[in-house]
Protein backbone atom coordinates (compact mmCIF):
# COMPACT_ATOMS: atom_id res chain seq x y z
CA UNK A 1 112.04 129.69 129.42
CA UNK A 2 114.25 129.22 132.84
CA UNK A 3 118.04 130.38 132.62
CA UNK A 4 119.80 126.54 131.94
CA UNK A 5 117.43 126.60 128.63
CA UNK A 6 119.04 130.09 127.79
CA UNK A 7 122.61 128.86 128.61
CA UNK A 8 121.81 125.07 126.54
CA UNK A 9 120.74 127.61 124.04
CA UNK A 10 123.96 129.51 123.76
CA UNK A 11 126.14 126.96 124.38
CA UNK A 12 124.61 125.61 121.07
CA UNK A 13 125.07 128.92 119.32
CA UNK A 14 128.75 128.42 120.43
CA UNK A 15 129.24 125.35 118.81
CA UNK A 16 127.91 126.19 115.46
CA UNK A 17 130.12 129.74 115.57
CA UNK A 18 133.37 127.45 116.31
CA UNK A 19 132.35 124.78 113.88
CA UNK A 20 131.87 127.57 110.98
CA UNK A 21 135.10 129.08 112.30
CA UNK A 22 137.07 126.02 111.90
CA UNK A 23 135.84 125.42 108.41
CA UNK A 24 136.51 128.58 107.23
CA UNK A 25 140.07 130.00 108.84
CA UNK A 26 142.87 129.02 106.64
CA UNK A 27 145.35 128.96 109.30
CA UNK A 28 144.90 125.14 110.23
CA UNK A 29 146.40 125.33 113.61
CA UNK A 30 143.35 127.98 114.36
CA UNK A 31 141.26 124.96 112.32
CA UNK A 32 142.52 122.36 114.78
CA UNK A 33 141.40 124.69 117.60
CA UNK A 34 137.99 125.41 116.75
CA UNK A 35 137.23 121.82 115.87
CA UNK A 36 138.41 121.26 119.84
CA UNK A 37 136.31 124.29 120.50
CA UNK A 38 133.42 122.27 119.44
CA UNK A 39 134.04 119.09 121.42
CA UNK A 40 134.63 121.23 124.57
CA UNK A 41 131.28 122.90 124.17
CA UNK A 42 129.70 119.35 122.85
CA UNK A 43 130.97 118.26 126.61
CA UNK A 44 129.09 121.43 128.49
CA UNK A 45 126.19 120.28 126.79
CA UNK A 46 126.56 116.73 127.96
CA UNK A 47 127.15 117.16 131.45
CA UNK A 48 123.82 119.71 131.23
CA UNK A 49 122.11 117.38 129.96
CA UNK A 50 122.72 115.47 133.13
CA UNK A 51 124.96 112.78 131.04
CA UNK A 52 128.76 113.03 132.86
CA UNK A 53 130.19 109.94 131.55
CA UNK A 54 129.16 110.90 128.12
CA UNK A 55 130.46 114.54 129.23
CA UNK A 56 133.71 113.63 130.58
CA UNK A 57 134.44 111.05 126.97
CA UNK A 58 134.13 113.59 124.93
CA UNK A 59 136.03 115.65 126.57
CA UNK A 60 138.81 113.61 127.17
CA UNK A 61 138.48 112.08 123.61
CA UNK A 62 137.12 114.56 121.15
CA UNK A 63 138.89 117.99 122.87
CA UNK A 64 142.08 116.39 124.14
CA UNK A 65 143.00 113.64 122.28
CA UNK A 66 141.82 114.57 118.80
CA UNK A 67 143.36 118.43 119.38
CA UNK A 68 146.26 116.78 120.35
CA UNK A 69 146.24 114.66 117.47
CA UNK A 70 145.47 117.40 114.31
CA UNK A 71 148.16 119.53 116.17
CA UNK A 72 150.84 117.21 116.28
CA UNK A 73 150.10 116.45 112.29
CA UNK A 74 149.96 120.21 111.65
CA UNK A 75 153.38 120.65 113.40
CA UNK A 76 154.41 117.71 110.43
CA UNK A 77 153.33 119.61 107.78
CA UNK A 78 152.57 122.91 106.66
CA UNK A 79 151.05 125.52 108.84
CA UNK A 80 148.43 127.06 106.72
CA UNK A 81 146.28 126.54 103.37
CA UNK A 82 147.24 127.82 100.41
CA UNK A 83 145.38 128.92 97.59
CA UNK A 84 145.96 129.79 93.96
CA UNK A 85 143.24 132.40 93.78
CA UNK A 86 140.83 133.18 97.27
CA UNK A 87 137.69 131.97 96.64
CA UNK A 88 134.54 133.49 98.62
CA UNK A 89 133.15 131.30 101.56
CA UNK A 90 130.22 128.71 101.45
CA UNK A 91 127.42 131.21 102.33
CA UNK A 92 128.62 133.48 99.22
CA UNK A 93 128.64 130.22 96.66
CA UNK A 94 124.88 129.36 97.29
C-alpha cells in the first residue's frame, strides 16, 4: 500500500465522519457545513482520482453553491432543531 492509497483512504474516512456529523448535530447551520464538508472532500477524491473536471464541478456545485444555498434558507428560518424529548442517535436505535 503506497502513501496516495493511505491518503484516498482517509480522505474517505473523512467523508463518512462529516456525513454522520451532519446528520446528527442539531444545530443546522453546523448541518449545512458538514454536508459541504462532504462535497469538499468528495472533490479531493476526484481530482486523486485523476478526474479534475469532475473535481472542480463538485466543488463549485456541491460545496459552494449548495452551502450557499442551505445557508441562505437557514438564515430564513430557524437556526436549530428542536425537539420535544432528545431521542438517542441512529447507532443506539438498532
Amino acid at each position: 500500500m503506497n502513501c496516495i492509497t493511505c491518503i484516498e483512504y482517509i480522505i474517505v474516512g473523512l467523508m463518512i465522519l462529516s456525513a454522520i456529523l451532519a446528520v446528527e448535530w442539531r444545530d443546522l447551520l453546523a448541518a449545512a457545513v458538514g454536508s459541504a464538508a462532504v462535497s469538499l472532500f468528495a472533490s479531493l477524491l476526484f481530482f486523486m482520482l485523476q478526474a479534475p473536471d469532475v473535481a472542480m464541478t463538485e466543488a463549485a456545485i456541491g460545496a459552494a453553491l449548495s452551502g450557499a444555498i442551505f445557508i441562505f434558507a437557514i438564515k430564513r428560518t430557524q437556526r436549530f432543531e428542536t425537539e420535544e424529548e432528545e431521542k438517542p442517535g441512529w447507532w443506539v436505535r438498532w
